[in-house]
C-alpha atoms as a PDB file:
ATOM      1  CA  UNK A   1       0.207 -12.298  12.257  1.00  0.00           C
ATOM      2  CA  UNK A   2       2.980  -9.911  13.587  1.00  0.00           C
ATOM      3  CA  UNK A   3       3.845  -6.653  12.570  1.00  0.00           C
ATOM      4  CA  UNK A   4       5.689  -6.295   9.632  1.00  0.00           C
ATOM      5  CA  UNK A   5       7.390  -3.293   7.930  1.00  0.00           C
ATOM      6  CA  UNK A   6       7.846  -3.296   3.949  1.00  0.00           C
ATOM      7  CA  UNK A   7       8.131  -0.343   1.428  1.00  0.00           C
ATOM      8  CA  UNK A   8       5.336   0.150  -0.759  1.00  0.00           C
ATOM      9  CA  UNK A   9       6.255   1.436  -5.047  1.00  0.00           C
ATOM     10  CA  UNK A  10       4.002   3.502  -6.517  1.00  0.00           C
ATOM     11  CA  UNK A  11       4.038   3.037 -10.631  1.00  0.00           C
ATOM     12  CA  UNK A  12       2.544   5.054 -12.743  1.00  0.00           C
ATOM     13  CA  UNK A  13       0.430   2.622 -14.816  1.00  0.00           C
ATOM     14  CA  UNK A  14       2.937   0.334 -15.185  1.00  0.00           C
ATOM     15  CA  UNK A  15       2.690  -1.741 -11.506  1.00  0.00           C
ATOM     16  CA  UNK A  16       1.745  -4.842 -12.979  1.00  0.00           C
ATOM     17  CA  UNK A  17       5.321  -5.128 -15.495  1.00  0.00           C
ATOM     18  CA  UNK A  18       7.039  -3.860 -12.447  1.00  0.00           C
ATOM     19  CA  UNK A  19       5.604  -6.703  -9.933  1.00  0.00           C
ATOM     20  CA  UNK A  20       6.427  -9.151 -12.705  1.00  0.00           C
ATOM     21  CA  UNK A  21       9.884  -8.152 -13.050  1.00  0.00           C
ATOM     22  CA  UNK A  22      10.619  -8.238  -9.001  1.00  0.00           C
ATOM     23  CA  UNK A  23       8.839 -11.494  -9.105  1.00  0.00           C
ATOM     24  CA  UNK A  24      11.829 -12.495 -11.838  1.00  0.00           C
ATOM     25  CA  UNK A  25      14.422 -10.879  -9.705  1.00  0.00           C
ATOM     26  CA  UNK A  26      13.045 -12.615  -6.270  1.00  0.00           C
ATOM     27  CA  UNK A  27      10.881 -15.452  -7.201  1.00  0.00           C
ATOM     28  CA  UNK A  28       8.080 -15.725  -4.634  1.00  0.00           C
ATOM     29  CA  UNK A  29       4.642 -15.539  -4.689  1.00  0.00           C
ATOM     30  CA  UNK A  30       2.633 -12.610  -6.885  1.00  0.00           C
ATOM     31  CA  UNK A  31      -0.985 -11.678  -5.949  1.00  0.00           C
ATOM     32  CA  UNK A  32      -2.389  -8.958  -7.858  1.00  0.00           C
ATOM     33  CA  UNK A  33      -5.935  -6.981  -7.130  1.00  0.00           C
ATOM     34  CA  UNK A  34      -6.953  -4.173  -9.588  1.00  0.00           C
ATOM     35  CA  UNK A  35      -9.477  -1.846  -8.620  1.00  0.00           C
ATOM     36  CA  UNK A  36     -11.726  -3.388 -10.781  1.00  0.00           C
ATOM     37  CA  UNK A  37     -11.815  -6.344  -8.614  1.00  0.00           C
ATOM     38  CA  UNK A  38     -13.645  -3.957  -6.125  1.00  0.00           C
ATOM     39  CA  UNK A  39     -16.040  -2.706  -8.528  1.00  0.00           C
ATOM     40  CA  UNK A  40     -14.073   0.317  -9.021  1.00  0.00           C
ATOM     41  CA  UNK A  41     -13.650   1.509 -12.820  1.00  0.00           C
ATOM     42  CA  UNK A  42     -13.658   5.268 -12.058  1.00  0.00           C
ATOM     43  CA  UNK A  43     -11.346   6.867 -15.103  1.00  0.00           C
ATOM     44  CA  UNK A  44     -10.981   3.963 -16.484  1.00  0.00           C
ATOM     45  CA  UNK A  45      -9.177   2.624 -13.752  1.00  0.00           C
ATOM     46  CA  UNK A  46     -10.476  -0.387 -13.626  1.00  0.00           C
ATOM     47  CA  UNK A  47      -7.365  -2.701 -14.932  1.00  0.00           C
ATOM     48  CA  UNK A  48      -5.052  -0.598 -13.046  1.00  0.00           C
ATOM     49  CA  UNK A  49      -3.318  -2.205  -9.967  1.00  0.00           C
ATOM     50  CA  UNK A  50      -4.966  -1.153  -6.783  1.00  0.00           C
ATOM     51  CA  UNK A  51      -2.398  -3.760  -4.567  1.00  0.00           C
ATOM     52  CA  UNK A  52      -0.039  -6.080  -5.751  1.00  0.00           C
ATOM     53  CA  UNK A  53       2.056  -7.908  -3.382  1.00  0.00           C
ATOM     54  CA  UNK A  54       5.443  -9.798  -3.700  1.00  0.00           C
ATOM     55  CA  UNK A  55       6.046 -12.686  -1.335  1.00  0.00           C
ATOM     56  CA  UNK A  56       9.195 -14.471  -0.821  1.00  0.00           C
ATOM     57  CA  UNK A  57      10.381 -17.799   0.454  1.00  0.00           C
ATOM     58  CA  UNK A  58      12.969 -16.146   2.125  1.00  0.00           C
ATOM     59  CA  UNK A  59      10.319 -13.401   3.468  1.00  0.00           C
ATOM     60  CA  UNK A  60      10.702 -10.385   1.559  1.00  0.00           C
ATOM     61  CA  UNK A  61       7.760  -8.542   1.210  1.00  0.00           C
ATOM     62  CA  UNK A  62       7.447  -5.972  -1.746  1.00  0.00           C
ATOM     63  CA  UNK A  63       3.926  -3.932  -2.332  1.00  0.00           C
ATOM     64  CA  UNK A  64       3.092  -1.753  -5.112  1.00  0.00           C
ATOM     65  CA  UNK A  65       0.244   0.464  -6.836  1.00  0.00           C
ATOM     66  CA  UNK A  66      -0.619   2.131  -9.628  1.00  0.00           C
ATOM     67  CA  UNK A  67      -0.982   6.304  -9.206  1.00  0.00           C
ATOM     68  CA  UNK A  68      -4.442   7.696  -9.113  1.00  0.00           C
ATOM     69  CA  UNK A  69      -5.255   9.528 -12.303  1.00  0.00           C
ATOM     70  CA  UNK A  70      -4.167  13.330 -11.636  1.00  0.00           C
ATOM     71  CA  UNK A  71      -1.155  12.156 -10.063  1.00  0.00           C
ATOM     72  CA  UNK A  72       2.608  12.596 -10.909  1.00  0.00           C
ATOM     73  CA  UNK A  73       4.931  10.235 -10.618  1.00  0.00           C
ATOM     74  CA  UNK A  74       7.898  11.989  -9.050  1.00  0.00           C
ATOM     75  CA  UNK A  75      10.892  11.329  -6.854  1.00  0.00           C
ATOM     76  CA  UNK A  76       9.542  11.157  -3.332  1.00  0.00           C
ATOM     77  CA  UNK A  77       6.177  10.141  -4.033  1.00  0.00           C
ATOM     78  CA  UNK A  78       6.812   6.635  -5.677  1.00  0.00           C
ATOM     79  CA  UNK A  79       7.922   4.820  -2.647  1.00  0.00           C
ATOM     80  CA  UNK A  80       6.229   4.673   0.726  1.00  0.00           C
ATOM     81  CA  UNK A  81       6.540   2.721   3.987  1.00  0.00           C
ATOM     82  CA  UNK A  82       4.249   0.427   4.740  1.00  0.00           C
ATOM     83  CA  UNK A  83       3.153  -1.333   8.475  1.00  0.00           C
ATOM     84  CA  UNK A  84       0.547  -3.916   8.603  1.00  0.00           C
ATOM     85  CA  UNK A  85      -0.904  -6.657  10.755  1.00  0.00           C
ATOM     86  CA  UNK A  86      -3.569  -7.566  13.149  1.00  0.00           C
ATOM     87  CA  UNK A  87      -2.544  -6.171  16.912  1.00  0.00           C
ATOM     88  CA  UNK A  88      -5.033  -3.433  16.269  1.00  0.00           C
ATOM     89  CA  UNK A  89      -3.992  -1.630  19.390  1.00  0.00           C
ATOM     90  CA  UNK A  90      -0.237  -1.333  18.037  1.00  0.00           C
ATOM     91  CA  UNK A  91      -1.305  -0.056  14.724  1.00  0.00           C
ATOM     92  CA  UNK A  92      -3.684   2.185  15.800  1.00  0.00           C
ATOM     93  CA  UNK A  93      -0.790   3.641  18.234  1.00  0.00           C
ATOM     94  CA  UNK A  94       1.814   3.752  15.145  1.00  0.00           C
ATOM     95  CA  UNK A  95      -0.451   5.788  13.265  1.00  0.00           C
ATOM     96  CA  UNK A  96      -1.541   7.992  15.921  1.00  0.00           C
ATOM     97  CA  UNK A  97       1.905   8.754  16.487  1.00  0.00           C
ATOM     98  CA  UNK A  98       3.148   8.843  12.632  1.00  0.00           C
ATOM     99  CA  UNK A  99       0.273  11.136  11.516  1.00  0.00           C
ATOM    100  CA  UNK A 100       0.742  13.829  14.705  1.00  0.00           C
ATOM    101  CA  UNK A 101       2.296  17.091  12.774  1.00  0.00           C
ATOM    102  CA  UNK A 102       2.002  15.165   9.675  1.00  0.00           C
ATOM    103  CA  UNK A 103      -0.353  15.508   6.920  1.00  0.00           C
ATOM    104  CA  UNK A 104      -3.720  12.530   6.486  1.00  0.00           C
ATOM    105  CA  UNK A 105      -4.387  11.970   3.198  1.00  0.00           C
ATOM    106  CA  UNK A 106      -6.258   8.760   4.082  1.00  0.00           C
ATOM    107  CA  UNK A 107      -8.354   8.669   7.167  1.00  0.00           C
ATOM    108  CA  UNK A 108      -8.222   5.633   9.248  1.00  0.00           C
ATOM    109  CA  UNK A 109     -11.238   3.551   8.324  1.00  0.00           C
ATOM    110  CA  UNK A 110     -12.312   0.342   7.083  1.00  0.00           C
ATOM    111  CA  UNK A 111     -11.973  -0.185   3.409  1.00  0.00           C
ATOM    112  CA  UNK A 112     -14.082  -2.250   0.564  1.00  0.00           C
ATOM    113  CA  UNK A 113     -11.675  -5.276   1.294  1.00  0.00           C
ATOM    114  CA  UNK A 114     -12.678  -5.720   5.255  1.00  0.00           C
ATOM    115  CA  UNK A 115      -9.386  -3.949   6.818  1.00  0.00           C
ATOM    116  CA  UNK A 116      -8.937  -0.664   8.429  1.00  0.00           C
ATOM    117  CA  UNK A 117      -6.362   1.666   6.184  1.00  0.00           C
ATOM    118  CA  UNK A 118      -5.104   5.176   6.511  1.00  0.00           C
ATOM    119  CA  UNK A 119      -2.006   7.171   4.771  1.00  0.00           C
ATOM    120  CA  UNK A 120      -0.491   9.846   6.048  1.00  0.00           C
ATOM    121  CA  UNK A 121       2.689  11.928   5.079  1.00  0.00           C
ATOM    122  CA  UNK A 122       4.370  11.968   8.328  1.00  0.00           C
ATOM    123  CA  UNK A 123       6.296  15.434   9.757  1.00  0.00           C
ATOM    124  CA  UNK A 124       9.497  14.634   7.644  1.00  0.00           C
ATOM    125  CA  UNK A 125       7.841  14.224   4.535  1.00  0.00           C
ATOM    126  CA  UNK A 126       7.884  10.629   4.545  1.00  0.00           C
ATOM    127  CA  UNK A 127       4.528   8.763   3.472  1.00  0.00           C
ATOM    128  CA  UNK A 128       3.243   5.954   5.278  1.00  0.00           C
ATOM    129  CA  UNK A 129       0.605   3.205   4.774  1.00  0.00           C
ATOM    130  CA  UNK A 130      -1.016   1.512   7.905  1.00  0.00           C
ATOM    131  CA  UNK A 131      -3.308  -1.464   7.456  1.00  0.00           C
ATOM    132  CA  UNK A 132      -4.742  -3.180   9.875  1.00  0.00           C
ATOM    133  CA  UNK A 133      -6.403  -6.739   8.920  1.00  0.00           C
ATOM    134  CA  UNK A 134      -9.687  -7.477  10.206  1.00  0.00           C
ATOM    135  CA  UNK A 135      -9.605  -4.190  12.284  1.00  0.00           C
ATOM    136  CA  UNK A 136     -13.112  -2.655  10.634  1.00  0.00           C
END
């Protein structure tokens, strides 16, 4: 698997009409976890979407979440960059250098579904999602 770069939407509650309707506009491939699916019903969370993921035949990638409870949707916070893959050296050096100055709001570490994650907000004010597959 390369390195890929796709934005990621943040909904708030609402991710899983919003996947549906890009799927409509698109076509592609939908997958879907809520945080349920990870044992996680904390504020009643649990049929929220935790990732959702658009795949197209003519590879466009979409991603998308519901907000945590406590957050506001706002301008500025409802879309974010994402980089994933599996050259863990690569990643690691992206978000090394995206997260210097910036702000972590996620620590780099592995994650209930097997991969290494982190987000940071990067010196610009731009937020950032770095996963790296297998990398735990």
């Amino acid at each position: 698997m390369s390195t890929r770069l796709n934005p990621y939407l943040n909904f708030a509650g609402d991710a899983s009409a919003g996947l549906a309707f890009y799927q409509d506009v698109f076509g592609g491939d939908l997958t879907i976890n809520h945080f349920g699916d990870f044992g996680t019903d904390d504020h009643g969370m649990g049929d929220q979407v935790m990732h959702g993921q658009l795949e197209t035949a003519s590879s466009l990638t979409l991603m998308a979440a519901d907000m945590l409870p406590g957050e506001a949707l706002r301008p500025g916070n409802n879309l974010a960059v994402s980089l994933g893959g599996d050259d863990t050296e690569e990643l690691r050096g992206y978000w090394q250098a995206l997260s210097d100055g910036g702000t972590v709001t996620v620590e780099l570490a592995t994650q209930p579904w097997g991969d290494e994650f982190a987000m940071c907000v990067d010196r610009f004010g731009i937020s950032w999602l770095v996963n790296i597959a297998g990398g735990g």
